[in-house]
PDB file of N, CA and C in Angstrom:
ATOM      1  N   UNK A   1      40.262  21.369  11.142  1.00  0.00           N
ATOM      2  CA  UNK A   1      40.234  20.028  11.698  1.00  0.00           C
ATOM      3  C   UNK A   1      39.067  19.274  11.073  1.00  0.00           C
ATOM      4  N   UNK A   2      39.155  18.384  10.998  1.00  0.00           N
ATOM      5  CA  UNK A   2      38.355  17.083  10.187  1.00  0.00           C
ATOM      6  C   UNK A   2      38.395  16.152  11.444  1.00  0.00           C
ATOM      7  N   UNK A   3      36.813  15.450  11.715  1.00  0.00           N
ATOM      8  CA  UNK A   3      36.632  14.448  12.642  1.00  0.00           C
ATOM      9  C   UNK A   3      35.871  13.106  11.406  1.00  0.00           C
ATOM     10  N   UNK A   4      36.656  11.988  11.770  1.00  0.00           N
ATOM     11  CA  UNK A   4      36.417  11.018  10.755  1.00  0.00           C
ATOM     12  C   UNK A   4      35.074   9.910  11.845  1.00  0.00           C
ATOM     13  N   UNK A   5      33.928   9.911  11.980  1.00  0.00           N
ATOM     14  CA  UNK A   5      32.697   9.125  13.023  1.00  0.00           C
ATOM     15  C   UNK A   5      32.640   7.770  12.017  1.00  0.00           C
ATOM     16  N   UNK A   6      33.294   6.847  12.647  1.00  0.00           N
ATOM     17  CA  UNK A   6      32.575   5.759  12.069  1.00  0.00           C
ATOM     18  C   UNK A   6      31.725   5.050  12.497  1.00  0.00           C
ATOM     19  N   UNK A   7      30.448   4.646  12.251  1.00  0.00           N
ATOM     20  CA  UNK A   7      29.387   3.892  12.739  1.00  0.00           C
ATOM     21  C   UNK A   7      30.053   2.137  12.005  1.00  0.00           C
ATOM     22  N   UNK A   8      29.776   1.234  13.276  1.00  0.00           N
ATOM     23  CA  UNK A   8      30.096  -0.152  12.875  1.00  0.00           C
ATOM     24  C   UNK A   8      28.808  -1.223  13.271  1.00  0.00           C
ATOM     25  N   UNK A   9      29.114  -1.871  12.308  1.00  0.00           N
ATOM     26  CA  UNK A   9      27.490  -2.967  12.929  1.00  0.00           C
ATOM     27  C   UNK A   9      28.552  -4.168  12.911  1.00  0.00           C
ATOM     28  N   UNK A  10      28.566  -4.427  14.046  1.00  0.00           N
ATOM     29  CA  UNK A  10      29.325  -5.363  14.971  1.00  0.00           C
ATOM     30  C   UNK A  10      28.241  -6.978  15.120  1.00  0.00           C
ATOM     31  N   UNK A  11      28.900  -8.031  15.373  1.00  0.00           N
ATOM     32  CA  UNK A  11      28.665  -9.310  15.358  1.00  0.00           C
ATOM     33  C   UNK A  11      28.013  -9.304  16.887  1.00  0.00           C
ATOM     34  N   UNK A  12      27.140  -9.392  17.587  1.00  0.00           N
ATOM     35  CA  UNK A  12      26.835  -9.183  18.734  1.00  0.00           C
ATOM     36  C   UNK A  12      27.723  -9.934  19.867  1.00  0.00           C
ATOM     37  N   UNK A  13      27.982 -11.321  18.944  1.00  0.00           N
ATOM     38  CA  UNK A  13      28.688 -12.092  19.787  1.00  0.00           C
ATOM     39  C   UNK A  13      29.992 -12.084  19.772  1.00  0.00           C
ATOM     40  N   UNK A  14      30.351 -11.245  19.294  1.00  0.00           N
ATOM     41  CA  UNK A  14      32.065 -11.211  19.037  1.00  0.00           C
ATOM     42  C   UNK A  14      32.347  -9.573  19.530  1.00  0.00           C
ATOM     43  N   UNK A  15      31.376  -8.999  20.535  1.00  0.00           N
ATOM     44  CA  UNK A  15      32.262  -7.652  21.211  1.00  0.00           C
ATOM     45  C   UNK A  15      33.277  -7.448  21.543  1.00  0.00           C
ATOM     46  N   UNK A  16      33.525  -8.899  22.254  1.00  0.00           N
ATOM     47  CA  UNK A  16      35.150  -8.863  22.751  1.00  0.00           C
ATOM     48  C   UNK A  16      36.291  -9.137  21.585  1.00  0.00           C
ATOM     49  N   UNK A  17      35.805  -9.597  20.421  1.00  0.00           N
ATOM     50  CA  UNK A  17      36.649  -9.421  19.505  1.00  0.00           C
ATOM     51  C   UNK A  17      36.674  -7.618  19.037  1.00  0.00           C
ATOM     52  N   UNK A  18      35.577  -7.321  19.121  1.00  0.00           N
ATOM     53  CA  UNK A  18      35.975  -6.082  18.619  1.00  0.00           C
ATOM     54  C   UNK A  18      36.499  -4.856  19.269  1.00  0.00           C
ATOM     55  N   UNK A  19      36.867  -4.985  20.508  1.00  0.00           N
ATOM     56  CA  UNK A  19      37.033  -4.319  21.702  1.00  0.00           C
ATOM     57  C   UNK A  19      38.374  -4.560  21.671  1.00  0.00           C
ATOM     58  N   UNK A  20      39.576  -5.722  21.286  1.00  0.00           N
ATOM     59  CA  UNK A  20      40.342  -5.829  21.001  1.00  0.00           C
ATOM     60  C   UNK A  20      40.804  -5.303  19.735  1.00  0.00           C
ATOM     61  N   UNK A  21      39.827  -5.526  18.461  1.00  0.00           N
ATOM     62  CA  UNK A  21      40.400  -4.781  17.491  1.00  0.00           C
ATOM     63  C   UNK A  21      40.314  -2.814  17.967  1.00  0.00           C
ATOM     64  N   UNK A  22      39.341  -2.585  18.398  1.00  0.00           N
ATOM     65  CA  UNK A  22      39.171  -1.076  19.110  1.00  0.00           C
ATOM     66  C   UNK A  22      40.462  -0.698  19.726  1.00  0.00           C
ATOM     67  N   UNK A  23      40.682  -1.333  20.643  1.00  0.00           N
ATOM     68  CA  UNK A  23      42.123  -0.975  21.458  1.00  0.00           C
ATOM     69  C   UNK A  23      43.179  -1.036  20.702  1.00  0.00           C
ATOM     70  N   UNK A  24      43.546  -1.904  19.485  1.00  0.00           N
ATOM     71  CA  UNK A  24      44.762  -1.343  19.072  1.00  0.00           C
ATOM     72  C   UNK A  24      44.287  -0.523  17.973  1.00  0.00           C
ATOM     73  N   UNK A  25      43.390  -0.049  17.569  1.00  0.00           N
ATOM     74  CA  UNK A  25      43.385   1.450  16.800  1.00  0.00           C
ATOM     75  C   UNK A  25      43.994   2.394  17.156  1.00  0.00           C
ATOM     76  N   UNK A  26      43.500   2.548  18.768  1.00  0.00           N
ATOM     77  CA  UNK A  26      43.668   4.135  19.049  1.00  0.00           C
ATOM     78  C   UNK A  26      45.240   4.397  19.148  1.00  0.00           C
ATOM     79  N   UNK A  27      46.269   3.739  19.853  1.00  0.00           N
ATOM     80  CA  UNK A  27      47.667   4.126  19.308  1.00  0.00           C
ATOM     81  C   UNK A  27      47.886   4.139  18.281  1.00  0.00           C
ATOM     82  N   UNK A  28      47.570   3.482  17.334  1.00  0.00           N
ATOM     83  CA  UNK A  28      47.848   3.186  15.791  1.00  0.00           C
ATOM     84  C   UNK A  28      47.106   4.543  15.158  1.00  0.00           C
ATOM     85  N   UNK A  29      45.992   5.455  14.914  1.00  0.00           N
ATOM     86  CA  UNK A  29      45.871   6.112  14.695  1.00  0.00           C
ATOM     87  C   UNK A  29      46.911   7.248  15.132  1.00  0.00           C
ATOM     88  N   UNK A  30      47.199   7.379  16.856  1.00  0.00           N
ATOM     89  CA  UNK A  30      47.780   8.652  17.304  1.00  0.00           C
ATOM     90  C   UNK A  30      49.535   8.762  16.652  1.00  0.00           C
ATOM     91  N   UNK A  31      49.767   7.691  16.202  1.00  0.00           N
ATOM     92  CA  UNK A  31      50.892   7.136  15.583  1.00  0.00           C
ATOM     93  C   UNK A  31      50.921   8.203  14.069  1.00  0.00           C
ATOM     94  N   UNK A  32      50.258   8.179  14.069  1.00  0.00           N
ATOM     95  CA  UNK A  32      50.277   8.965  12.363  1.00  0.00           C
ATOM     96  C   UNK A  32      49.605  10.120  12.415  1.00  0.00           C
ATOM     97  N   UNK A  33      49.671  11.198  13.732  1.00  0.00           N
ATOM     98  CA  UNK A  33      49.281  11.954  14.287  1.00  0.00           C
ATOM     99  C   UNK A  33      47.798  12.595  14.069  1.00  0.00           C
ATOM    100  N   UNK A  34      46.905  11.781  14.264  1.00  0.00           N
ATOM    101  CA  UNK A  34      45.391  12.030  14.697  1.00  0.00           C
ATOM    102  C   UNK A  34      45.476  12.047  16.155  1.00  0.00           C
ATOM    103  N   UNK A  35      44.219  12.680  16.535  1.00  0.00           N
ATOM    104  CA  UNK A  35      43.909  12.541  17.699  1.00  0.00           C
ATOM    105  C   UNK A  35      42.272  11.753  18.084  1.00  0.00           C
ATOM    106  N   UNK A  36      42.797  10.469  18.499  1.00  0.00           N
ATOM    107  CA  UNK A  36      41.578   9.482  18.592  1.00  0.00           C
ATOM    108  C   UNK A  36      40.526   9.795  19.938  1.00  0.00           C
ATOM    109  N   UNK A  37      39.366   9.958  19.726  1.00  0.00           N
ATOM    110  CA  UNK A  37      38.407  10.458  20.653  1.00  0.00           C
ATOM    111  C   UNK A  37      37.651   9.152  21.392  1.00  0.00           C
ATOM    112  N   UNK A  38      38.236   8.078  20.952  1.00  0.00           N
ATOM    113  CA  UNK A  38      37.685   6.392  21.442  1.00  0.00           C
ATOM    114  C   UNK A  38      36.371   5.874  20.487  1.00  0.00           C
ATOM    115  N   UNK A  39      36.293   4.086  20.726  1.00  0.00           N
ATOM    116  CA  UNK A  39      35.510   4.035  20.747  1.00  0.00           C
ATOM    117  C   UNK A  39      34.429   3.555  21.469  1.00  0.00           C
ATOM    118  N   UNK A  40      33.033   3.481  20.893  1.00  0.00           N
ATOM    119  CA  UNK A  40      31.755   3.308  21.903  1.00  0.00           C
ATOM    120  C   UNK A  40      31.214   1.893  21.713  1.00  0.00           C
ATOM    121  N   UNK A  41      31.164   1.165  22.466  1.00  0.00           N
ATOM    122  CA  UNK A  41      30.837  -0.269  22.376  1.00  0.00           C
ATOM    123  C   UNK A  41      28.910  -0.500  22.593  1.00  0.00           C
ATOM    124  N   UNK A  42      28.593  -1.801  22.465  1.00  0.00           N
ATOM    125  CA  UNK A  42      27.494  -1.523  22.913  1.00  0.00           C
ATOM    126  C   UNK A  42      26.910  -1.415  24.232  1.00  0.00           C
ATOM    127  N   UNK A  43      26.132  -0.983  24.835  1.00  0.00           N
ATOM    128  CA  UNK A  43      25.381  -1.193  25.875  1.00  0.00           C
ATOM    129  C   UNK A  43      24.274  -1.292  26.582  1.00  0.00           C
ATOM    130  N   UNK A  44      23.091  -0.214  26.208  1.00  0.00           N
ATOM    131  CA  UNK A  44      21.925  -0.116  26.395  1.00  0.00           C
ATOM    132  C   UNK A  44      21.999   0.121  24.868  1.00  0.00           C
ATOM    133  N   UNK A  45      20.784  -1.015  24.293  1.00  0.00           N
ATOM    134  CA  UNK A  45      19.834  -0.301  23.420  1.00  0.00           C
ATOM    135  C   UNK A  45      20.527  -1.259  22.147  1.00  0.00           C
ATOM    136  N   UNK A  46      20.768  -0.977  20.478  1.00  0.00           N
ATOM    137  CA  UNK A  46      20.965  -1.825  20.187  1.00  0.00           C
ATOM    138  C   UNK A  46      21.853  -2.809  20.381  1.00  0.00           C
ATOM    139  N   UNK A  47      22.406  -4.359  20.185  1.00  0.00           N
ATOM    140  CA  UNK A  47      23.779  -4.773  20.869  1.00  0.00           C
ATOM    141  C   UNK A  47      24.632  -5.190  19.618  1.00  0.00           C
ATOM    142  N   UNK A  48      24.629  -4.865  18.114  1.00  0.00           N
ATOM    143  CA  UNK A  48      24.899  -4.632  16.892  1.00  0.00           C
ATOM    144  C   UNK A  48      25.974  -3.322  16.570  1.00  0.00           C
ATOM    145  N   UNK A  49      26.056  -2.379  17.216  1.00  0.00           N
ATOM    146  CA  UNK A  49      26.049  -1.661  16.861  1.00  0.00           C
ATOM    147  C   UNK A  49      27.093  -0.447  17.725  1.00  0.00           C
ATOM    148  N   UNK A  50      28.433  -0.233  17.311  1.00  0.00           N
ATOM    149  CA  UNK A  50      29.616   0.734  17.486  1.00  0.00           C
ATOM    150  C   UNK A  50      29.967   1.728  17.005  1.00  0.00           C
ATOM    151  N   UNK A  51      30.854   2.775  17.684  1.00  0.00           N
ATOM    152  CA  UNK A  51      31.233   4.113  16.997  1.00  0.00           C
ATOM    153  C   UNK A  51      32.323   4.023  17.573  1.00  0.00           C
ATOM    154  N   UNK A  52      33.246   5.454  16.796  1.00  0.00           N
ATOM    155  CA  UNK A  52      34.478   5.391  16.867  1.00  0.00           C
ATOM    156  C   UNK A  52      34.820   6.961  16.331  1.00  0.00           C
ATOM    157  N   UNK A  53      35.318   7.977  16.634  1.00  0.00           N
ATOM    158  CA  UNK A  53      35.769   9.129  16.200  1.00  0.00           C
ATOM    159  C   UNK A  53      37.259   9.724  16.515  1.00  0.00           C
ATOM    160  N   UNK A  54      37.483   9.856  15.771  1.00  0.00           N
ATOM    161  CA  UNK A  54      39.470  10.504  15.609  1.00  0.00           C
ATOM    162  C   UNK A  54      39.184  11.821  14.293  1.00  0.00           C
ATOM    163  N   UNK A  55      40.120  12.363  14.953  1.00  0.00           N
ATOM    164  CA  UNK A  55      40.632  13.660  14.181  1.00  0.00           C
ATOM    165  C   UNK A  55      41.742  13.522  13.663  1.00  0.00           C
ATOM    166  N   UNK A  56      42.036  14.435  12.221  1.00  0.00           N
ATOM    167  CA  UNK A  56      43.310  14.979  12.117  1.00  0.00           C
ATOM    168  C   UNK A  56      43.053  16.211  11.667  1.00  0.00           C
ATOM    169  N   UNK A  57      44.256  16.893  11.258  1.00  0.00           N
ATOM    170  CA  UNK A  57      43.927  18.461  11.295  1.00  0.00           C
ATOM    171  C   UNK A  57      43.446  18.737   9.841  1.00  0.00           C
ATOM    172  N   UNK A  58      43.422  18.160   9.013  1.00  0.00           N
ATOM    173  CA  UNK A  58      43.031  18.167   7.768  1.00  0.00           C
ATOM    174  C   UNK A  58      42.215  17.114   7.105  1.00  0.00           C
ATOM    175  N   UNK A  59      41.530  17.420   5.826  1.00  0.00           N
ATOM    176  CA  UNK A  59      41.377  16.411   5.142  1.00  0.00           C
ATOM    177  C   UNK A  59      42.543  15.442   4.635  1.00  0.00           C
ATOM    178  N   UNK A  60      43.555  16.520   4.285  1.00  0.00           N
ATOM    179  CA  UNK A  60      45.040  16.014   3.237  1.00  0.00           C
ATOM    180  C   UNK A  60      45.832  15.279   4.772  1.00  0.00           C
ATOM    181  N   UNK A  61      45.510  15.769   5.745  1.00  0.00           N
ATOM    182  CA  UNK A  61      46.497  15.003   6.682  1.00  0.00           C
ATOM    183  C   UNK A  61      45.968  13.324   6.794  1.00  0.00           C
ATOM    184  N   UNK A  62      44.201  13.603   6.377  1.00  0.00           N
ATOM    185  CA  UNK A  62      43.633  12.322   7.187  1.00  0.00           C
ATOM    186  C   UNK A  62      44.453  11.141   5.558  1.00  0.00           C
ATOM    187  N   UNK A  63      44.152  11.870   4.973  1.00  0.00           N
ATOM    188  CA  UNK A  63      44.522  10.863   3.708  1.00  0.00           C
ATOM    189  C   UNK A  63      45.729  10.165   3.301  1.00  0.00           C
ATOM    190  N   UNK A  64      47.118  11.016   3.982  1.00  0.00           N
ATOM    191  CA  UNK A  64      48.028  10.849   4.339  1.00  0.00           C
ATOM    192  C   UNK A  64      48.235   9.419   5.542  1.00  0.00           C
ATOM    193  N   UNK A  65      47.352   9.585   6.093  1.00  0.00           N
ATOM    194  CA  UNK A  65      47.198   8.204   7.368  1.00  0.00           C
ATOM    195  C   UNK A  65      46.889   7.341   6.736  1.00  0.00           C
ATOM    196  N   UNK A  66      45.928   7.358   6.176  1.00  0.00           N
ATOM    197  CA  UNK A  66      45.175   5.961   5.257  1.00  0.00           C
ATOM    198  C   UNK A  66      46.280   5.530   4.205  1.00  0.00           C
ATOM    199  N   UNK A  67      47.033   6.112   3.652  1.00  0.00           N
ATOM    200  CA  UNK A  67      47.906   5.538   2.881  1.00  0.00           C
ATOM    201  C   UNK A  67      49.524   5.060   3.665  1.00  0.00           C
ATOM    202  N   UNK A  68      49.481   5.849   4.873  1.00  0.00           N
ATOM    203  CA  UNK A  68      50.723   5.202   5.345  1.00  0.00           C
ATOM    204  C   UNK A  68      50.608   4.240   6.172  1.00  0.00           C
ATOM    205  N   UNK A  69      49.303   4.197   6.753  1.00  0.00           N
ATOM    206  CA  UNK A  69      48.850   3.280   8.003  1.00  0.00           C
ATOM    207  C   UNK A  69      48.904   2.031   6.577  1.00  0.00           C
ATOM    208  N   UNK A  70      48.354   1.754   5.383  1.00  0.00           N
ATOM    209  CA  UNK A  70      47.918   0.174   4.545  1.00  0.00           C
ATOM    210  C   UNK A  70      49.359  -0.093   4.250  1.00  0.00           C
ATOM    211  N   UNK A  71      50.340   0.136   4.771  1.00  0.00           N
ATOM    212  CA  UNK A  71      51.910  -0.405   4.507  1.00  0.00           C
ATOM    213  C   UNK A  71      52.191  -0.460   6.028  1.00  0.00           C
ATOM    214  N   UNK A  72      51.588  -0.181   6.829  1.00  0.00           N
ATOM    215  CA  UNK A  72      52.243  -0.554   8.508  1.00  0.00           C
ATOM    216  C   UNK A  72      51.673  -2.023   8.901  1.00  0.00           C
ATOM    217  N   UNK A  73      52.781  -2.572   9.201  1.00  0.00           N
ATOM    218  CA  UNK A  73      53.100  -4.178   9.829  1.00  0.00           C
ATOM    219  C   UNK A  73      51.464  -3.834  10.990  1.00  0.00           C
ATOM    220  N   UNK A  74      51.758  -3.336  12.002  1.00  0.00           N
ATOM    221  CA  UNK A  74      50.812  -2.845  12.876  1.00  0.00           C
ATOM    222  C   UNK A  74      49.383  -3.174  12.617  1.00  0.00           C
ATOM    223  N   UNK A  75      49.136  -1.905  11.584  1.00  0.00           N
ATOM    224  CA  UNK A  75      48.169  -1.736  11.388  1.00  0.00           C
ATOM    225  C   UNK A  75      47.270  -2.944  10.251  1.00  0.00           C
ATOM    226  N   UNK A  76      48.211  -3.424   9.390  1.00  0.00           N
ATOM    227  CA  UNK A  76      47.857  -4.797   8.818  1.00  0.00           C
ATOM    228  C   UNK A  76      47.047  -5.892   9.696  1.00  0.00           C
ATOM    229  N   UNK A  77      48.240  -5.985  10.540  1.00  0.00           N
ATOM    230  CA  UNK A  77      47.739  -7.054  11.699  1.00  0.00           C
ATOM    231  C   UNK A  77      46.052  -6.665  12.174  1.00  0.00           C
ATOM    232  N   UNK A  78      45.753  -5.075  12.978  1.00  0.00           N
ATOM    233  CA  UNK A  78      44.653  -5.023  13.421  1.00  0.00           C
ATOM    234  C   UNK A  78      43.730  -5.477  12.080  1.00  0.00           C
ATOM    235  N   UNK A  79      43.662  -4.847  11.024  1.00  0.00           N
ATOM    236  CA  UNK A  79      43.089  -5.163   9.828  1.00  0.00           C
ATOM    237  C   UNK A  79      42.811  -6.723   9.936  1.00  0.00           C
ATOM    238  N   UNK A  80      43.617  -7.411   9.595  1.00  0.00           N
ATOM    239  CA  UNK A  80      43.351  -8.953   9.397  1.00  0.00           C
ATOM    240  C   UNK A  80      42.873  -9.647  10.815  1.00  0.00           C
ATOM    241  N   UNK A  81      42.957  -9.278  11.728  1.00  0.00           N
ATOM    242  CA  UNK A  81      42.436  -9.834  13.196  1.00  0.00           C
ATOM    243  C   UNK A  81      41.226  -9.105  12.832  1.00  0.00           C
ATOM    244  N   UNK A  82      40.248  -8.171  12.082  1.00  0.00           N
ATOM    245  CA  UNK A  82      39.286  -8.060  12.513  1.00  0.00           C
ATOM    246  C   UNK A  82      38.166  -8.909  11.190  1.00  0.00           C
ATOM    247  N   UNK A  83      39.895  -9.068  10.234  1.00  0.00           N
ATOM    248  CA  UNK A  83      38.507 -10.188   9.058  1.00  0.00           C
ATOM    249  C   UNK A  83      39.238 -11.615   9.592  1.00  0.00           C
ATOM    250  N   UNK A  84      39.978 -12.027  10.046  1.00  0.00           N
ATOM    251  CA  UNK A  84      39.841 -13.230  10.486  1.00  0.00           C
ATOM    252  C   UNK A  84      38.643 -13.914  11.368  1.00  0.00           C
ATOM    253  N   UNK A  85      38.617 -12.551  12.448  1.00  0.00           N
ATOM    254  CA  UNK A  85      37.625 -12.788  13.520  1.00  0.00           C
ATOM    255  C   UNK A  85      36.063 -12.485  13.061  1.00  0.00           C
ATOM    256  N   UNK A  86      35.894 -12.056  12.104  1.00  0.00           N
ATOM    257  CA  UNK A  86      34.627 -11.751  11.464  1.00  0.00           C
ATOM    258  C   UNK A  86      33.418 -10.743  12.226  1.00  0.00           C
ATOM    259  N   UNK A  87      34.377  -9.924  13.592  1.00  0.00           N
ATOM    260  CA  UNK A  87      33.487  -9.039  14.637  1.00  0.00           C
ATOM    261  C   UNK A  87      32.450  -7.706  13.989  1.00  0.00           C
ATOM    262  N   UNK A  88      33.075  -7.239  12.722  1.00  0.00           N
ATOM    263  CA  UNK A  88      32.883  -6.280  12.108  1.00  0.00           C
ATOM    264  C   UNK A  88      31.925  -6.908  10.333  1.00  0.00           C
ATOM    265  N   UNK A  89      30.736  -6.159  10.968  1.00  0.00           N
ATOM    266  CA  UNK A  89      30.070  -6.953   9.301  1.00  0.00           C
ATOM    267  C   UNK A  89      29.984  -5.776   8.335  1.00  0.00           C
ATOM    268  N   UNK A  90      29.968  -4.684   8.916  1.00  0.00           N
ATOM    269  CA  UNK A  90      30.137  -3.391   7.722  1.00  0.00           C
ATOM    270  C   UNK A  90      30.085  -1.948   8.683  1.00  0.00           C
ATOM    271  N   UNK A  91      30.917  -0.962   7.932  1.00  0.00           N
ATOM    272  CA  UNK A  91      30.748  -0.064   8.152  1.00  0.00           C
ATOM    273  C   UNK A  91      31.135   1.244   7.983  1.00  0.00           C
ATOM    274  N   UNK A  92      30.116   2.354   8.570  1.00  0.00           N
ATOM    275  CA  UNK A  92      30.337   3.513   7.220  1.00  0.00           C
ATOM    276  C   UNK A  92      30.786   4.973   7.870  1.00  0.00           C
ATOM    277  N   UNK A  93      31.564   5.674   7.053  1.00  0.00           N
ATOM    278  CA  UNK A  93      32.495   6.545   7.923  1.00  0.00           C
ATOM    279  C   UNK A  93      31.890   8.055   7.014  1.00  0.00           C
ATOM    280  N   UNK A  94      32.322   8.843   7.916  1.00  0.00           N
ATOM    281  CA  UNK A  94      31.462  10.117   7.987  1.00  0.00           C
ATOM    282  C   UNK A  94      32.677  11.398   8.103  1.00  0.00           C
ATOM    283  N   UNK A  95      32.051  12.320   7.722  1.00  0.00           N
ATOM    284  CA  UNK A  95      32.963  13.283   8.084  1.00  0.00           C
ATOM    285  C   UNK A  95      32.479  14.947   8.557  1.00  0.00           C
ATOM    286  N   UNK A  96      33.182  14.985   9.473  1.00  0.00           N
ATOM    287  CA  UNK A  96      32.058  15.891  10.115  1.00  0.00           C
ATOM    288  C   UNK A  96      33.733  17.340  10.771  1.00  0.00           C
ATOM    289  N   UNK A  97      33.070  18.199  10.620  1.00  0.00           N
ATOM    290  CA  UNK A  97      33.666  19.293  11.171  1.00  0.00           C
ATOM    291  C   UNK A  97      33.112  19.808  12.802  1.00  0.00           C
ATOM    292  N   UNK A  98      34.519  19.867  13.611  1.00  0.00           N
ATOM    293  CA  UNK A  98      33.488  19.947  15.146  1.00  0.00           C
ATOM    294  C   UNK A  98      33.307  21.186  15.701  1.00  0.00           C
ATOM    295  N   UNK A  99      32.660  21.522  16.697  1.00  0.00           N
ATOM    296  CA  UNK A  99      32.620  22.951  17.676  1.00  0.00           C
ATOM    297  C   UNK A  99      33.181  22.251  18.686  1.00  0.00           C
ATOM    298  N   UNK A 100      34.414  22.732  18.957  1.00  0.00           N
ATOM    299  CA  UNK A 100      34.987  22.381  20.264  1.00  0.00           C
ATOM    300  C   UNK A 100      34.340  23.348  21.518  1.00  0.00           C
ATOM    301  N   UNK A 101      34.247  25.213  21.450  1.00  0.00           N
ATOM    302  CA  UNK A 101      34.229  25.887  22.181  1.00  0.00           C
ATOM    303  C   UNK A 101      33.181  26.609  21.893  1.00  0.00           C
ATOM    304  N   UNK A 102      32.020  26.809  23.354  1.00  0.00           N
ATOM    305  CA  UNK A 102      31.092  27.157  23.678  1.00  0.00           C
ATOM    306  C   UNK A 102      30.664  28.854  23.374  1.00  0.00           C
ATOM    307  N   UNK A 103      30.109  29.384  23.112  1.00  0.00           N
ATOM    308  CA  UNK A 103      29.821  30.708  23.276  1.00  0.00           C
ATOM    309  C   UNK A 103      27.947  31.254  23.035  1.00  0.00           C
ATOM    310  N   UNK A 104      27.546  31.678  24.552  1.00  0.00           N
ATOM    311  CA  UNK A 104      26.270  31.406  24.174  1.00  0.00           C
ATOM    312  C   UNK A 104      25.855  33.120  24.286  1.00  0.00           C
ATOM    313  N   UNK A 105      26.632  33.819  23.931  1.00  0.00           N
ATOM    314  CA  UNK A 105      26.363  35.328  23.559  1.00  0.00           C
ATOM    315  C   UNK A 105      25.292  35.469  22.109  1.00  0.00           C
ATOM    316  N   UNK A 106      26.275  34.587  21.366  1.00  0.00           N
ATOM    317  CA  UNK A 106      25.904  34.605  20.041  1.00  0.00           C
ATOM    318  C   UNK A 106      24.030  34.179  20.307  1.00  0.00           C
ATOM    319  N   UNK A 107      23.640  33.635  20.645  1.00  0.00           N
ATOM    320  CA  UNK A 107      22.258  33.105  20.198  1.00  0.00           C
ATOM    321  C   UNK A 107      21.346  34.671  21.257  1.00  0.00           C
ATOM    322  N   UNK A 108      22.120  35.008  22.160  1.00  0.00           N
ATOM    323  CA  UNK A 108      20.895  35.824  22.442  1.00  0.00           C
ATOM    324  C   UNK A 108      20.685  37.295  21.717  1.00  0.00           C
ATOM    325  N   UNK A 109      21.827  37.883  20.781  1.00  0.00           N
ATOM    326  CA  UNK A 109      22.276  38.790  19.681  1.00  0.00           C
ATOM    327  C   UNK A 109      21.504  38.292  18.223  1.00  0.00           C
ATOM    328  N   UNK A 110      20.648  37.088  18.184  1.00  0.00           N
ATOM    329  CA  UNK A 110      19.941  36.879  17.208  1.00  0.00           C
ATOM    330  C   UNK A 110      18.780  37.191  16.959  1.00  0.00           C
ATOM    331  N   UNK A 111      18.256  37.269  15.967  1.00  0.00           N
ATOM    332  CA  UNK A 111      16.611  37.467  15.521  1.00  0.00           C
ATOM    333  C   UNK A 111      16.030  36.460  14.814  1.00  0.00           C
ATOM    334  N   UNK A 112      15.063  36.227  15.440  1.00  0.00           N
ATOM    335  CA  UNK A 112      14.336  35.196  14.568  1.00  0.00           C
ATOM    336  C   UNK A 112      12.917  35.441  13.956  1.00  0.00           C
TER     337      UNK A 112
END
C-alpha cells in the first residue's frame, strides 16, 4: 500500500472554497479505487495551510488514477473550480508507506 499526504497552502480567505473543492475529491478518488483518509482544514495554528491523505494499493495502481481521473468529466470540473476559484496557491505531495497495526512486543525484545 502507498499513502499519497498532500500538504496545501490554501488562500486563507477562500477555505470555503476549498472545503468544497475537498468534498468532491474524496468520492472521486474512491471512484478509481483508493481509499481516501480526508482532508484537514485549518484551525488552530497556521490559517494557510491543508492536508489531505488517500491510499491505493500500489504505486502502479496510484498512477493508474492520475491518468484515468485527467479524462473524467468529474474530476476536470473539481480541477477547474479550484483554478477558477484561486483557493489553492501550491502544493506538494508525498509518499509515504503506513503502519496500520500495533505491536509493542517488538520494542521490549530489543537492545540498544
Amino acid at each position: 500500500m502507498i499513502t499519497c499526504h498532500v500538504t496545501y497552502k490554501i488562500d486563507p480567505e477562500k477555505v470555503a472554497e476549498f472545503e468544497v473543492y475537498a468534498s468532491a475529491w474524496i468520492p472521486l478518488v474512491e471512484r478509481f479505487g483508493g481509499s481516501h483518509h480526508g482532508y484537514f482544514l485549518p484551525h488552530e495554528g497556521p490559517n494557510d495551510l491543508a492536508f489531505a491523505a488517500f491510499s491505493f494499493t500500489s504505486l502502479a495502481a496510484y498512477e493508474s488514477y492520475r491518468t484515468e481521473s485527467s479524462a473524467d468529466p468529474d474530476c476536470k470540473a473539481a480541477y477547474d473550480f479550484a483554478v477558477r476559484t484561486r483557493c489553492i496557491l501550491r502544493y506538494d505531495r508525498h509518499f509515504l508507506r503506513p503502519v496500520l497495526e500495533g505491536d509493542a512486543s517488538g520494542v521490549r525484545d530489543q537492545q540498544v
